[in-house]
N, C-alpha and C. Protein backbone atom coordinates (compact mmCIF):
# COMPACT_ATOMS: atom_id res chain seq x y z
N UNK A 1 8.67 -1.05 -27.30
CA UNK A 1 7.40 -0.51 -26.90
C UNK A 1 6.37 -0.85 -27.98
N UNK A 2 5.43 -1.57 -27.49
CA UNK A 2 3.99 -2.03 -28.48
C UNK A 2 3.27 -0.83 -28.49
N UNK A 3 2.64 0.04 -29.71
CA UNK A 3 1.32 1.02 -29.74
C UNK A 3 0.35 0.23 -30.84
N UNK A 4 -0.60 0.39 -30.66
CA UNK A 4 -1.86 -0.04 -31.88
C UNK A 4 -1.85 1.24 -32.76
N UNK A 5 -2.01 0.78 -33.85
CA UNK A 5 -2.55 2.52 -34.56
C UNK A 5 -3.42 1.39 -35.83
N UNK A 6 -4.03 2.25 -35.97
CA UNK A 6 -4.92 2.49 -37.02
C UNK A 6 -5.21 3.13 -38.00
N UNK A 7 -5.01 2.27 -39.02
CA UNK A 7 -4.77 3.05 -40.56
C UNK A 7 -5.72 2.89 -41.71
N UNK A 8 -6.63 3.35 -42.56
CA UNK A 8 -7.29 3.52 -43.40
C UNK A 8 -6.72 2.03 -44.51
N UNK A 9 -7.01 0.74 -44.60
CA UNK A 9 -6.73 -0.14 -45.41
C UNK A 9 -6.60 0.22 -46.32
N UNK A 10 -7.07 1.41 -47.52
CA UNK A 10 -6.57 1.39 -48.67
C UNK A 10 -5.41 2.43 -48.01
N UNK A 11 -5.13 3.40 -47.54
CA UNK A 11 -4.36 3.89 -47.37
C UNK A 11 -2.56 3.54 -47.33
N UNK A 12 -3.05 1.96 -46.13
CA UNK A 12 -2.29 0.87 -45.58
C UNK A 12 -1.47 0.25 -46.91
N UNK A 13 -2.32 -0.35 -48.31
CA UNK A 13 -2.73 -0.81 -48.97
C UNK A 13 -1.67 0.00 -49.97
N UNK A 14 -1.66 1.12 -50.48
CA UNK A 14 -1.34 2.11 -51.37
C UNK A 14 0.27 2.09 -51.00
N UNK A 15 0.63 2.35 -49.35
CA UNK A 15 1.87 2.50 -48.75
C UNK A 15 2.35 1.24 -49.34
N UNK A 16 2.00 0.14 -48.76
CA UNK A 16 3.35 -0.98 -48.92
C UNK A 16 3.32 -1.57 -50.76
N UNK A 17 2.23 -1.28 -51.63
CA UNK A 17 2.79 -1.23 -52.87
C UNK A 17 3.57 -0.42 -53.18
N UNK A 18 3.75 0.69 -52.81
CA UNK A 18 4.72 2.24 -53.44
C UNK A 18 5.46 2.01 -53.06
N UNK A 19 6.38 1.47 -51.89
CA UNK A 19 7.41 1.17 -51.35
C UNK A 19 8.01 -0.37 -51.35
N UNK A 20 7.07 -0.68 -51.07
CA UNK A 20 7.74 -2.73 -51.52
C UNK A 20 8.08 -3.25 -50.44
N UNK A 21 7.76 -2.93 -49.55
CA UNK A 21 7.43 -3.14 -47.85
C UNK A 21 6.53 -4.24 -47.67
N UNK A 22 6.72 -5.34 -47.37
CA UNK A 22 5.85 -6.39 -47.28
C UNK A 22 5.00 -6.17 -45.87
N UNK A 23 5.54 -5.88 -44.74
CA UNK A 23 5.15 -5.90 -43.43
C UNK A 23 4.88 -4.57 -43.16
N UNK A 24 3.66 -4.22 -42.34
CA UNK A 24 2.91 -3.37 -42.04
C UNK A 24 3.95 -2.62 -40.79
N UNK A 25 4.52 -2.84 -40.29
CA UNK A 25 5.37 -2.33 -39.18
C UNK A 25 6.64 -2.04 -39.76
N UNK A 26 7.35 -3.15 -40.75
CA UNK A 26 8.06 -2.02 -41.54
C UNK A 26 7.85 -0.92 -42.08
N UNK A 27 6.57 -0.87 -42.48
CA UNK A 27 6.55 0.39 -43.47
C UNK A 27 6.11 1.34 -42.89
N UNK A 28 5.79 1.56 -41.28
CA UNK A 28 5.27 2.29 -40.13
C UNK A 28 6.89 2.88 -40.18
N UNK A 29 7.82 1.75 -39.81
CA UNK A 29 8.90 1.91 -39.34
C UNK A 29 9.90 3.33 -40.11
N UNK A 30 9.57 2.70 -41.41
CA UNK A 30 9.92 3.32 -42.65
C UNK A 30 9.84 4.78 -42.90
N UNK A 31 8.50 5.02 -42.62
CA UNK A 31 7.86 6.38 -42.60
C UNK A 31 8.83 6.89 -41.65
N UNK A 32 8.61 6.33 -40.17
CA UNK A 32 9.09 7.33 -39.15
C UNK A 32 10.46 7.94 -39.35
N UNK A 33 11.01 6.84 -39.66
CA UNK A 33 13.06 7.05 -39.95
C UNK A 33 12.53 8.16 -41.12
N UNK A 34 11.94 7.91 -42.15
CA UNK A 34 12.32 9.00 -43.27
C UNK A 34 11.44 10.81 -42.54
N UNK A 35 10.62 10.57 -41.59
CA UNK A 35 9.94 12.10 -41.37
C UNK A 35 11.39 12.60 -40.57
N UNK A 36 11.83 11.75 -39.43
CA UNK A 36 12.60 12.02 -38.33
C UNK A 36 13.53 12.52 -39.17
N UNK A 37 14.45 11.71 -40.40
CA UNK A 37 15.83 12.05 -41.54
C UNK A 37 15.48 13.62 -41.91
N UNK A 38 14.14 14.01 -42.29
CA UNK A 38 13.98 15.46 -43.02
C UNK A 38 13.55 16.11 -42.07
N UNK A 39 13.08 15.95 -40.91
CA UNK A 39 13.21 17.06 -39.84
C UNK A 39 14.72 17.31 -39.24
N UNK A 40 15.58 16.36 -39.08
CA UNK A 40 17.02 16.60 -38.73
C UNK A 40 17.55 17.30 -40.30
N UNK A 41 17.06 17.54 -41.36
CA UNK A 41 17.98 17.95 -42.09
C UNK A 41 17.61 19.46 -42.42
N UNK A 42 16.34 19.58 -41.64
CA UNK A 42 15.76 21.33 -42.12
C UNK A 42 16.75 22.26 -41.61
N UNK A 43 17.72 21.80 -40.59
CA UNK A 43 18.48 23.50 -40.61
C UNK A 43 19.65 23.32 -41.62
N UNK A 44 19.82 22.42 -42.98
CA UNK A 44 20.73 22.34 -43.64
C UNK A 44 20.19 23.35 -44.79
N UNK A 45 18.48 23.34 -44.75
CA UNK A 45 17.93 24.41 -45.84
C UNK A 45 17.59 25.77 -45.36
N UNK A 46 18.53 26.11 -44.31
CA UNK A 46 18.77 27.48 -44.19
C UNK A 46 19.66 28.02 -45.17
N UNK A 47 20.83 27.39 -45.03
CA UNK A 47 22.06 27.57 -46.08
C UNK A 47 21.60 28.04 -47.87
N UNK A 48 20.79 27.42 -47.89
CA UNK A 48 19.92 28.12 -49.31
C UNK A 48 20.50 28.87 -50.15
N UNK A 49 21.67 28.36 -50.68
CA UNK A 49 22.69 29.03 -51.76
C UNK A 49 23.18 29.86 -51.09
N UNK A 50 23.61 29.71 -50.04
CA UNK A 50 24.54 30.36 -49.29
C UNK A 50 26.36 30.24 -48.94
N UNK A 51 25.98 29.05 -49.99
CA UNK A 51 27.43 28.31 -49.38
C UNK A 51 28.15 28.32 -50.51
N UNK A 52 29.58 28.38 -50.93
CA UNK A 52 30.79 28.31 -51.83
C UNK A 52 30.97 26.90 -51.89
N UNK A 53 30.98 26.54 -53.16
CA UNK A 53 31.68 25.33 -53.83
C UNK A 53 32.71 25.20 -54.07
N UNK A 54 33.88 24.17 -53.66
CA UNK A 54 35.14 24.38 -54.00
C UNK A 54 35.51 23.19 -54.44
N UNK A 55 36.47 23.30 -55.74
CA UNK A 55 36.79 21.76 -56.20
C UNK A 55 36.28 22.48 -57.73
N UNK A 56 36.32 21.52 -58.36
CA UNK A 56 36.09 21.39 -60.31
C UNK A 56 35.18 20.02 -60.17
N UNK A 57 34.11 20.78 -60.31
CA UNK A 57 32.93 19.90 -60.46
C UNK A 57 33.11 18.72 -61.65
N UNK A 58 33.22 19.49 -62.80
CA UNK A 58 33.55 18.41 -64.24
C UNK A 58 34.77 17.16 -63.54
N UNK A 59 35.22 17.56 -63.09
CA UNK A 59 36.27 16.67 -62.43
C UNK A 59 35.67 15.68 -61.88
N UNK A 60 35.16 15.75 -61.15
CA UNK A 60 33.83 15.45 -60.01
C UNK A 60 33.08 14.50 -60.61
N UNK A 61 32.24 14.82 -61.66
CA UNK A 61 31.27 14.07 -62.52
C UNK A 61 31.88 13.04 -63.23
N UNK A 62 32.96 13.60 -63.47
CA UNK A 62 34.02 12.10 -64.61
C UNK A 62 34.18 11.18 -63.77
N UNK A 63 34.89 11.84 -62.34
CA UNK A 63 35.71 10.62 -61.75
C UNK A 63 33.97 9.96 -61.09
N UNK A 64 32.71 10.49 -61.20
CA UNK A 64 31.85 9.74 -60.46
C UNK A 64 31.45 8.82 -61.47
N UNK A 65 31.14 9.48 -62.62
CA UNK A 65 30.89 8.60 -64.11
C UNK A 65 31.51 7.41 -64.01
N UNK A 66 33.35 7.47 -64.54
CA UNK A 66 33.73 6.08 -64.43
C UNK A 66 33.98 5.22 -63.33
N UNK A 67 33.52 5.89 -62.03
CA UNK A 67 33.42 4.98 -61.20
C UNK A 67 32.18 4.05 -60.95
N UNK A 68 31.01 4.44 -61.61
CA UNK A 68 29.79 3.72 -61.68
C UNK A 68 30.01 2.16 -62.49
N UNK A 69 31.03 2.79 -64.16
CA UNK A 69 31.18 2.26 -65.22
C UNK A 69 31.99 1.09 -64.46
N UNK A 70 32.98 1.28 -63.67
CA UNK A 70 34.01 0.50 -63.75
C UNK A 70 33.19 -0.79 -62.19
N UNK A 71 31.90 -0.49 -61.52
CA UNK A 71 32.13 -1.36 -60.51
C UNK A 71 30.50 -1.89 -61.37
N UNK A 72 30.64 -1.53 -62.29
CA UNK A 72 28.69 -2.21 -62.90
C UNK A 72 29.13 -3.25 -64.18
N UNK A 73 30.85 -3.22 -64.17
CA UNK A 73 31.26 -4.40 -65.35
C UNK A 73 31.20 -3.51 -66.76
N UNK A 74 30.70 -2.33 -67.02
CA UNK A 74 30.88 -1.56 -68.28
C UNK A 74 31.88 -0.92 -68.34
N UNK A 75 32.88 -0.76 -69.54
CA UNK A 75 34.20 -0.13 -69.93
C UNK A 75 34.16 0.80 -70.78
């Protein structure tokens, strides 16, 4: 589906430097996927420290640590 819209050139202008979006319809595109992503995720911020953590976090952080280390070539 083709729509025209109309956007303020510096506005236009400001978007695809901040993002690195060369094409004006990508970065239309861009926007929409990311409003649509945080409206599907608002009933996750009901939960609002509501929820139990289970597992050993420190655990968690090591094994995420050397897994960064070990696929970026650092030992």
């Amino acid at each position: 589906m083709r729509n025209t819209i109309r956007f303020d050139v510096t506005f236009m202008a400001d978007v695809l430097a901040t993002t690195g979006v060369k094409i004006k319809r990508e970065a239309v595109k861009l926007g929409l996927k990311t409003l649509l992503m945080r409206k599907q995720q608002e009933p996750i911020n009901t939960f609002n420290g509501r929820l139990k953590r289970e597992g050993d976090l420190n655990r968690l952080r090591l094994w995420r640590c050397l897994g960064e280390q070990r696929f970026s070539g650092h030992r």
